[in-house]
PDB file of N, CA and C in Angstrom:
ATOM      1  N   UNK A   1     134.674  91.808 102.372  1.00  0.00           N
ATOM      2  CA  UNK A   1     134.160  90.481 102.163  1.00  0.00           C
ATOM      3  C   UNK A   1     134.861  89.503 103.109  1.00  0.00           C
ATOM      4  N   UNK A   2     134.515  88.530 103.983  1.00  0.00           N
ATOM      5  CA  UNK A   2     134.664  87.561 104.141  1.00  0.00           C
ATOM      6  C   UNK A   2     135.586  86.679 103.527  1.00  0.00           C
ATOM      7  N   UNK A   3     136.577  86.032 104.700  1.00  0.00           N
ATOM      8  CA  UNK A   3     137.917  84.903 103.474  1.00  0.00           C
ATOM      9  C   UNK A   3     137.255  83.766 104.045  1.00  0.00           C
ATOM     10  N   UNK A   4     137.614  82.625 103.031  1.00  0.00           N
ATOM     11  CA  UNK A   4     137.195  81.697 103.096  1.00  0.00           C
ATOM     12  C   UNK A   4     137.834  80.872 103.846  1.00  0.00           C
ATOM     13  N   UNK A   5     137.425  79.766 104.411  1.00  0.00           N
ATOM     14  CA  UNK A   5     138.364  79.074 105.513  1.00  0.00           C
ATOM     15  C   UNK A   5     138.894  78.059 105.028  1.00  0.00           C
ATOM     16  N   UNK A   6     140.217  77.668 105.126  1.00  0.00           N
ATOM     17  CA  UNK A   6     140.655  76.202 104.470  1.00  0.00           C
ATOM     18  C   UNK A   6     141.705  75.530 106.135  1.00  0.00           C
ATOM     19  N   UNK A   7     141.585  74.917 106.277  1.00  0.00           N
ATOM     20  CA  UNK A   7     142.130  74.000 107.181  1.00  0.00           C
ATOM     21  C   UNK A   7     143.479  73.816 107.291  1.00  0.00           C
ATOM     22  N   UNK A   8     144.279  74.101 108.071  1.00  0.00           N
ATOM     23  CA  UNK A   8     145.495  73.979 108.549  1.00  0.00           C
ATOM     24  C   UNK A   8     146.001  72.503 106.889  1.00  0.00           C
ATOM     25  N   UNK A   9     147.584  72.656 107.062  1.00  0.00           N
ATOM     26  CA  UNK A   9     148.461  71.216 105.931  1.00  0.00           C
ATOM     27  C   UNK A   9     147.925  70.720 107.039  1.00  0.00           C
ATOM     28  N   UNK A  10     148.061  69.965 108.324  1.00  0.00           N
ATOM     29  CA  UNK A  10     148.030  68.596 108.842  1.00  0.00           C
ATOM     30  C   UNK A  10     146.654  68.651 108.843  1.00  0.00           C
ATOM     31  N   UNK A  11     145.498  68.859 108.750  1.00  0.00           N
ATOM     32  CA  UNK A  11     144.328  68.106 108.382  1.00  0.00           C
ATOM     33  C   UNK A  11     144.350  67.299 106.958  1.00  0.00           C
ATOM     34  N   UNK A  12     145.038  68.582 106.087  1.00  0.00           N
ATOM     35  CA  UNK A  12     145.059  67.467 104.732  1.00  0.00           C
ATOM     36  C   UNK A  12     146.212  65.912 105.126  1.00  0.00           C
ATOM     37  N   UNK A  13     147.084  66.278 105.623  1.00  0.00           N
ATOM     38  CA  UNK A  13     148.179  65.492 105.426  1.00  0.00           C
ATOM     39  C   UNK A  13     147.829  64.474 106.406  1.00  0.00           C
ATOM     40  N   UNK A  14     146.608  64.122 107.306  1.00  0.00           N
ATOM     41  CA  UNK A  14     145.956  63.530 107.853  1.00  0.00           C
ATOM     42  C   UNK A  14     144.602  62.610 106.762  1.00  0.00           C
ATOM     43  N   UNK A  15     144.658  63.063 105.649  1.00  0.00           N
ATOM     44  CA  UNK A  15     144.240  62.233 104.722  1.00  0.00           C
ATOM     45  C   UNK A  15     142.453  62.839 104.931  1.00  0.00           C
ATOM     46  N   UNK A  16     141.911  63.788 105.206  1.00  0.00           N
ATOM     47  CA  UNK A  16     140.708  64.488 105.569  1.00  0.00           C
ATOM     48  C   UNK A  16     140.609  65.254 103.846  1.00  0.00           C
ATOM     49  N   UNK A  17     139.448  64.804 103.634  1.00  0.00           N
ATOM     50  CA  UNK A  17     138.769  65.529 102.528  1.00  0.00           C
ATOM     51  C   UNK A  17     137.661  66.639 103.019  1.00  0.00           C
ATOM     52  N   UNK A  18     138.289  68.421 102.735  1.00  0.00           N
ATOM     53  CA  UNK A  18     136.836  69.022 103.258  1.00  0.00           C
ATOM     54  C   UNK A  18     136.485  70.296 102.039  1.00  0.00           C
ATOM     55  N   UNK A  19     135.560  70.177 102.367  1.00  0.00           N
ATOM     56  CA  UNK A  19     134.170  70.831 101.728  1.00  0.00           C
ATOM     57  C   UNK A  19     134.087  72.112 102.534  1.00  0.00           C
ATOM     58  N   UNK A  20     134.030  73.401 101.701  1.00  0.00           N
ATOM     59  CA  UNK A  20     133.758  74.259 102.391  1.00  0.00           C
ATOM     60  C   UNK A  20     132.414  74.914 101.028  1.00  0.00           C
ATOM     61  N   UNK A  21     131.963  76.260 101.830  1.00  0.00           N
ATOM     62  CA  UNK A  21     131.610  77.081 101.211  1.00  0.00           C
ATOM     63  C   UNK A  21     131.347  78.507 101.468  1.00  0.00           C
ATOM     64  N   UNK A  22     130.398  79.987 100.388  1.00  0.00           N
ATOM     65  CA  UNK A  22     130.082  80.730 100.964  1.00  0.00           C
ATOM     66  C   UNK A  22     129.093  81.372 100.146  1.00  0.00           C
ATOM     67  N   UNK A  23     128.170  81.655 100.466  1.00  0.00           N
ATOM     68  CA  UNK A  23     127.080  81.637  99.560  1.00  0.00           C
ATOM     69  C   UNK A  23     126.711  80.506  99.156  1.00  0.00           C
ATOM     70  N   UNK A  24     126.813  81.041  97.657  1.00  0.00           N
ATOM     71  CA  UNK A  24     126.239  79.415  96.541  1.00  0.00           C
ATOM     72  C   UNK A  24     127.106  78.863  95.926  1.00  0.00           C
ATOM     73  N   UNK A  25     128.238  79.728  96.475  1.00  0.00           N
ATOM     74  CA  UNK A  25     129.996  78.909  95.979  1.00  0.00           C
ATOM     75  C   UNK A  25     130.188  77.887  97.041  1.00  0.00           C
ATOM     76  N   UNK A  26     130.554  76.708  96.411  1.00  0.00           N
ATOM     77  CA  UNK A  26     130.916  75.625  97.080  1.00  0.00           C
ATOM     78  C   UNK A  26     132.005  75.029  96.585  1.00  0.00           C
ATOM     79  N   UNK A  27     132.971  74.142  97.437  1.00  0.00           N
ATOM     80  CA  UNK A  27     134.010  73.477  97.200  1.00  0.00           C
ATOM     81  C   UNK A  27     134.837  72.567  97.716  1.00  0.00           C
ATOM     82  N   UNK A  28     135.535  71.594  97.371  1.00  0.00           N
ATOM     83  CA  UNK A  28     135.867  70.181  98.252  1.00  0.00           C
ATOM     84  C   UNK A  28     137.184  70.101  97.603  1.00  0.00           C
ATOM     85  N   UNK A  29     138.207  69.778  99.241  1.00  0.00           N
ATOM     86  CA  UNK A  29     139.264  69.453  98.594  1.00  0.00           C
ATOM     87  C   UNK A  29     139.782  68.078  99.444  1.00  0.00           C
ATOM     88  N   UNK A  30     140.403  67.746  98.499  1.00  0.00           N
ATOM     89  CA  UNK A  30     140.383  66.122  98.587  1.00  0.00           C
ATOM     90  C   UNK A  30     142.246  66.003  98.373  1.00  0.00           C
ATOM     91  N   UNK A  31     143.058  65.722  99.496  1.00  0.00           N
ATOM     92  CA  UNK A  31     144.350  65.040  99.413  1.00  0.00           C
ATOM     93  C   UNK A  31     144.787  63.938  99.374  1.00  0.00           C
ATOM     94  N   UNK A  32     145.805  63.954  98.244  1.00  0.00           N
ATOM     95  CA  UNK A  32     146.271  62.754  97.734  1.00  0.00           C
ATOM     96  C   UNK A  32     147.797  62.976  98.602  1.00  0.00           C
ATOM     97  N   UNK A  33     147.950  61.916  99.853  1.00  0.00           N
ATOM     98  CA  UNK A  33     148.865  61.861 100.355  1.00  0.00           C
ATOM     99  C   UNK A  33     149.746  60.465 100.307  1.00  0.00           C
ATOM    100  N   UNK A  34     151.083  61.234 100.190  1.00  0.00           N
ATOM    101  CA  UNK A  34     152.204  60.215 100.006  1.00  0.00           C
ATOM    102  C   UNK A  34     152.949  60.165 101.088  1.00  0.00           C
ATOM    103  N   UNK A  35     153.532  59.033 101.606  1.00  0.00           N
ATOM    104  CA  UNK A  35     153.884  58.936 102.612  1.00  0.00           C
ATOM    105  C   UNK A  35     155.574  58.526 102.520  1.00  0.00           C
ATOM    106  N   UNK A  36     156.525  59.288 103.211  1.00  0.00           N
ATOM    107  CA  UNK A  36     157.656  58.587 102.921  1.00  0.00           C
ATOM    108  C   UNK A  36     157.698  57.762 103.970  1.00  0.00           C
ATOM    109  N   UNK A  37     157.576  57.470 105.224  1.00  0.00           N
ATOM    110  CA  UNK A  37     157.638  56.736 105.962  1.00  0.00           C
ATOM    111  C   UNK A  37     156.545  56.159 106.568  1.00  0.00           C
ATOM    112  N   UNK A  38     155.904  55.099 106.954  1.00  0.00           N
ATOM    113  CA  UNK A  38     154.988  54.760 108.034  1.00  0.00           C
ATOM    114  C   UNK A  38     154.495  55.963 108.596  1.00  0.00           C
ATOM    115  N   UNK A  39     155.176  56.841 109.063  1.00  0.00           N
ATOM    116  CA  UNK A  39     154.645  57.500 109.803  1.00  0.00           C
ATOM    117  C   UNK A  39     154.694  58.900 109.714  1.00  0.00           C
ATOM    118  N   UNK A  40     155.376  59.480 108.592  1.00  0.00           N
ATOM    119  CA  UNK A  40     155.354  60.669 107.890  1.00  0.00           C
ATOM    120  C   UNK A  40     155.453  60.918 106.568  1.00  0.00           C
ATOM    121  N   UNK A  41     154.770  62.239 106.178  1.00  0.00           N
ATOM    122  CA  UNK A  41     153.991  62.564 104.869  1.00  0.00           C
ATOM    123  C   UNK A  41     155.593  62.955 103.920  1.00  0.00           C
ATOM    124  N   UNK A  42     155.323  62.898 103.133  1.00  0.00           N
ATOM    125  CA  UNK A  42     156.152  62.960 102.420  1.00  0.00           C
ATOM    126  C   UNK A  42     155.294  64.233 101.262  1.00  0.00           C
ATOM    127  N   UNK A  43     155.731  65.231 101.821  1.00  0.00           N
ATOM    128  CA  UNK A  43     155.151  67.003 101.783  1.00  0.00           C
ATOM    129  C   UNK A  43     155.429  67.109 100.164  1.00  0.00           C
ATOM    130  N   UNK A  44     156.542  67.309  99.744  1.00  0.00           N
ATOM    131  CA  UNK A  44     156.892  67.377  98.121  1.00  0.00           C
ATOM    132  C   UNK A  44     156.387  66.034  97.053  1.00  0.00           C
ATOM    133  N   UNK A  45     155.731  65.273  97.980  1.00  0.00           N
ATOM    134  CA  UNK A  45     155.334  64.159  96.492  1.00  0.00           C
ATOM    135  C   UNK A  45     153.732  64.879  96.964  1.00  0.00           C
ATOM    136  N   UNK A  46     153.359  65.036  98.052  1.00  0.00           N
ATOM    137  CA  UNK A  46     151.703  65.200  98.202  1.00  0.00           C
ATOM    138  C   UNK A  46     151.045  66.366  97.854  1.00  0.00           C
ATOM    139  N   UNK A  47     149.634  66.501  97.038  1.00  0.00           N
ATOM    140  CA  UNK A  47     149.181  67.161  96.697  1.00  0.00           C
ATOM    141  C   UNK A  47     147.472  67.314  97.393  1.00  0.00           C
ATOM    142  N   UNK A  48     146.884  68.269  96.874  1.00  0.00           N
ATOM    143  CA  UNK A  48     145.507  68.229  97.121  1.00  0.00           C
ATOM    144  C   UNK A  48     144.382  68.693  95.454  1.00  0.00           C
ATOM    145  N   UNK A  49     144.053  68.286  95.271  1.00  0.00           N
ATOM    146  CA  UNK A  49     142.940  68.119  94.685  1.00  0.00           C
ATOM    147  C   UNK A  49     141.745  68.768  94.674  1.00  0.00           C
ATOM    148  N   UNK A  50     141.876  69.917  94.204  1.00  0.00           N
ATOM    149  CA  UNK A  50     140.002  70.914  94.526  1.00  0.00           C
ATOM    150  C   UNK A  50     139.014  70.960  93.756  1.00  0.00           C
ATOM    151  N   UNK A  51     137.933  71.009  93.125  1.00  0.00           N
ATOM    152  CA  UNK A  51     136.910  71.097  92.634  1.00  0.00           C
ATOM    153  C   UNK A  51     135.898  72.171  93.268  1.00  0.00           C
ATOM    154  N   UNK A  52     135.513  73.051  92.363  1.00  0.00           N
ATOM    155  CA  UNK A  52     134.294  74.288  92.768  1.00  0.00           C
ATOM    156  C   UNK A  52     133.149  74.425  92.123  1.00  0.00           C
ATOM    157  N   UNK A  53     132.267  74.564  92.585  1.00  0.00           N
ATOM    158  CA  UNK A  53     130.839  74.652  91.857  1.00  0.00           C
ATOM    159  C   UNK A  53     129.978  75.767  92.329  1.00  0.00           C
ATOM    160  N   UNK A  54     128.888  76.674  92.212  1.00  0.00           N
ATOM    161  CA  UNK A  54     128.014  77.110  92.490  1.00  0.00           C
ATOM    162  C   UNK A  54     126.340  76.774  92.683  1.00  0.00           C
ATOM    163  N   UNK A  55     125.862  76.694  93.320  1.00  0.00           N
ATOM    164  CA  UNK A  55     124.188  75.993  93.221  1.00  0.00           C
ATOM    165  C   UNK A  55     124.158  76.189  95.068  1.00  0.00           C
ATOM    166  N   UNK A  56     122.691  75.403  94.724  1.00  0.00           N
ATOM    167  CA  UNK A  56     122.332  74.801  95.978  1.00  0.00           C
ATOM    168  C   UNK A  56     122.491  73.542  96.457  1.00  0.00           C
ATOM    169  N   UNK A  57     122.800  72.800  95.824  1.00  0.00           N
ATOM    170  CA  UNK A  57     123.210  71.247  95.818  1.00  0.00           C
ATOM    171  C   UNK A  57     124.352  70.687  96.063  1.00  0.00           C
ATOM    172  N   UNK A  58     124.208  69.456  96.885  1.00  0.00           N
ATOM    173  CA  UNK A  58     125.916  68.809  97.449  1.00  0.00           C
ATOM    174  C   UNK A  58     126.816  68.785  96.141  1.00  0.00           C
ATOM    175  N   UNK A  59     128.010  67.945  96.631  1.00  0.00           N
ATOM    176  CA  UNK A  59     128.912  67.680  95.253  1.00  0.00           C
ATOM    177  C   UNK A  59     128.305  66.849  94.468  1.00  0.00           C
ATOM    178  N   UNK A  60     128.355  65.445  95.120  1.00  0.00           N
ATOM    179  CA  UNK A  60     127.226  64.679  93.989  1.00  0.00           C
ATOM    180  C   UNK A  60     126.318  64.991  93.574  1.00  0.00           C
ATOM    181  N   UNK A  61     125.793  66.073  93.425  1.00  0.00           N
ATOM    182  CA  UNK A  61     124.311  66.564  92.538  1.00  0.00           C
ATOM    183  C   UNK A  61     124.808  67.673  91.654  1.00  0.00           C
ATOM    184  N   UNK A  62     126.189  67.442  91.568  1.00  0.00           N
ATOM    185  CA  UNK A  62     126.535  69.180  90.936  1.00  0.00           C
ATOM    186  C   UNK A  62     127.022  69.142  89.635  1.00  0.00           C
ATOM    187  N   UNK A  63     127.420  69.848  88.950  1.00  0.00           N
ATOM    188  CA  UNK A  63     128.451  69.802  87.691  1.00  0.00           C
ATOM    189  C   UNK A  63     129.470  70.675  88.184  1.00  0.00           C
ATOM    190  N   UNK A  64     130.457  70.371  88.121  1.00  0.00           N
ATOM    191  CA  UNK A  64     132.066  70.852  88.416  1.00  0.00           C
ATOM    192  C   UNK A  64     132.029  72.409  87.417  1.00  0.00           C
ATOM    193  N   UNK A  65     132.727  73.245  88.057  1.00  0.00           N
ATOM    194  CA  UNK A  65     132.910  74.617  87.692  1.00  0.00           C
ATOM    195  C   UNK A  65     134.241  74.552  86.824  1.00  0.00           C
ATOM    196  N   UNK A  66     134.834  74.011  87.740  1.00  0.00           N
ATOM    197  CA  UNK A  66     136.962  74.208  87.574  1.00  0.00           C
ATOM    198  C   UNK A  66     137.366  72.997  88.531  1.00  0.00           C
ATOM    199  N   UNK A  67     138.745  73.072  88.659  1.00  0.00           N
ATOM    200  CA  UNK A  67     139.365  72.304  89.341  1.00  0.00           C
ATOM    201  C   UNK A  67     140.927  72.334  88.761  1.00  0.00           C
ATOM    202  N   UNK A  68     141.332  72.236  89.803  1.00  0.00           N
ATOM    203  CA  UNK A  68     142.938  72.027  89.856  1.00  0.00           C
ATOM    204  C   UNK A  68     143.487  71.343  91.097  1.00  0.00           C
ATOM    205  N   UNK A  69     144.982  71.195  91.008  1.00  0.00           N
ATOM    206  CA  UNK A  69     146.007  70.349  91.823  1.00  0.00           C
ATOM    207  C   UNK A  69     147.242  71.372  92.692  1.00  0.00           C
ATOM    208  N   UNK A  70     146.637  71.082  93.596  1.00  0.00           N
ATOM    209  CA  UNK A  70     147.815  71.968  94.518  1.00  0.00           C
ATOM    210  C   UNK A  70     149.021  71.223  94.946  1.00  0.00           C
ATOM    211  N   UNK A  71     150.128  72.143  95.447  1.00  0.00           N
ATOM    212  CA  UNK A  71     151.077  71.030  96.233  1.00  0.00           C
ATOM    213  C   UNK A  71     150.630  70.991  97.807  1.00  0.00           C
ATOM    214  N   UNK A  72     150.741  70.453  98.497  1.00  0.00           N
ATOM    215  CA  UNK A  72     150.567  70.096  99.806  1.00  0.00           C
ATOM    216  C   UNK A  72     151.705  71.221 100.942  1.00  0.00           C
ATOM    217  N   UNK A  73     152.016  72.319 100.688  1.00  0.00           N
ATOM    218  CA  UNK A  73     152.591  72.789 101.090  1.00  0.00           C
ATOM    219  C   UNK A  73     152.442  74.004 101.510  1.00  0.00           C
ATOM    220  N   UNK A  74     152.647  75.430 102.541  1.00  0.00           N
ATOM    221  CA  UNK A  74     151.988  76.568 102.701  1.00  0.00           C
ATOM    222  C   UNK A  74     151.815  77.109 101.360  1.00  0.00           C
ATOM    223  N   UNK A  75     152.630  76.789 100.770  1.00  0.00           N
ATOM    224  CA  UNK A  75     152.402  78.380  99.607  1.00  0.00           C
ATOM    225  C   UNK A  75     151.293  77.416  98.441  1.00  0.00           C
ATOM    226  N   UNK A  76     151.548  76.286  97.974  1.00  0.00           N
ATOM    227  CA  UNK A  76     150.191  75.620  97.352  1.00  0.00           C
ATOM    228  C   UNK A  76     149.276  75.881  98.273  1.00  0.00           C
ATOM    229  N   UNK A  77     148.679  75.952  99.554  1.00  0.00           N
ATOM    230  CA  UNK A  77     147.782  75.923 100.350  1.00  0.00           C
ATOM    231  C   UNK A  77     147.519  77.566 100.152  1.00  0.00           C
ATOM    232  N   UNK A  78     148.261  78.579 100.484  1.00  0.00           N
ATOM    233  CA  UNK A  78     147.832  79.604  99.716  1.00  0.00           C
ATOM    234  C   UNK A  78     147.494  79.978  98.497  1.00  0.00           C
ATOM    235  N   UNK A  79     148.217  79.474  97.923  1.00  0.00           N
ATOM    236  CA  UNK A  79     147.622  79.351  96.306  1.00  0.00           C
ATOM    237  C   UNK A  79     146.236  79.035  96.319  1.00  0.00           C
ATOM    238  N   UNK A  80     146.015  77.986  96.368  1.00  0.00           N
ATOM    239  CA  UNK A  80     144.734  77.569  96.715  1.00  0.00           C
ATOM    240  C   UNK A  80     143.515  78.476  97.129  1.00  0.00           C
ATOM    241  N   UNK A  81     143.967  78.850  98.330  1.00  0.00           N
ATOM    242  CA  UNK A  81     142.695  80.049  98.653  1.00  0.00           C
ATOM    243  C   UNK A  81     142.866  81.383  97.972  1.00  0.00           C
ATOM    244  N   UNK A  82     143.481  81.730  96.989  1.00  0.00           N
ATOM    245  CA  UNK A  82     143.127  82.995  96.253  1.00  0.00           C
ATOM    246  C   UNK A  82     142.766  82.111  95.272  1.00  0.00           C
ATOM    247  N   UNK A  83     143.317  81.126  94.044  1.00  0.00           N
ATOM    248  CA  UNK A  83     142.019  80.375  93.257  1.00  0.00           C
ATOM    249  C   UNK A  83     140.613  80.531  93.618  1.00  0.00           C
ATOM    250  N   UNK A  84     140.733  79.954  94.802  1.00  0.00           N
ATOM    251  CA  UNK A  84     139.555  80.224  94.954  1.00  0.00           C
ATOM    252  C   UNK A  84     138.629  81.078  95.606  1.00  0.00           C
ATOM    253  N   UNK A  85     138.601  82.061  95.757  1.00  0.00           N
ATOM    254  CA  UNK A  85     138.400  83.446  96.183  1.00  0.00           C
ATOM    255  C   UNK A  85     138.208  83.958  94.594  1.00  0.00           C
ATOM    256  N   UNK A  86     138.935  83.899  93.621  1.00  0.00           N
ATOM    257  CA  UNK A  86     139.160  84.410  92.488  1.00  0.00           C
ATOM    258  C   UNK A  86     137.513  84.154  91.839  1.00  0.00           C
ATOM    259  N   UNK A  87     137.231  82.887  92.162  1.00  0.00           N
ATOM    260  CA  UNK A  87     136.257  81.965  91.741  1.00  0.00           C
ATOM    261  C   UNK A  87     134.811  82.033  92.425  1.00  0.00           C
ATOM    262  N   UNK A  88     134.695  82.900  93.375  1.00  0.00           N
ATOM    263  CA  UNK A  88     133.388  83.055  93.905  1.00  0.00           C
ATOM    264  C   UNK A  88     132.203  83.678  92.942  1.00  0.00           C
TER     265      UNK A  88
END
């Protein structure tokens, strides 16, 4: 089977919400980033935010499957993609 693709930490930590899918599994993850400085993320307060659904329809037309809160970090970011892999 096919792995699903999730986007490098600095797209999230760039404040980018993305949507992936495969099949009729669909899913959007959305980071909540904290910043310790002007100009850098502050990795241990920031998280990401996922939501999964199945259908044919965008997010706004959907009813939510699951959802959970990752940390913003490789191993939450791995975490993340076996959740959801788990969830297809």
């Amino acid at each position: 089977m096919e792995e699903l693709f999730l986007p490098t930490l600095h797209t999230f930590a760039m404040n980018n919400i993305f949507t992936g899918s495969m099949g009729l599994f669909r899913f959007r993850a959305e980071p909540h980033v904290v910043m310790a400085t002007a100009k850098e993320v502050d990795f241990d307060q920031s998280s990401i935010f996922v939501q999964y659904w199945h259908g044919l329809y965008c997010y706004e037309k959907s009813q939510m499957e699951g959802e959970k809160t990752f940390p913003m970090t490789e191993a939450g970011r791995q975490e993340m993609l076996q959740w959801l892999t788990e969830n297809i």
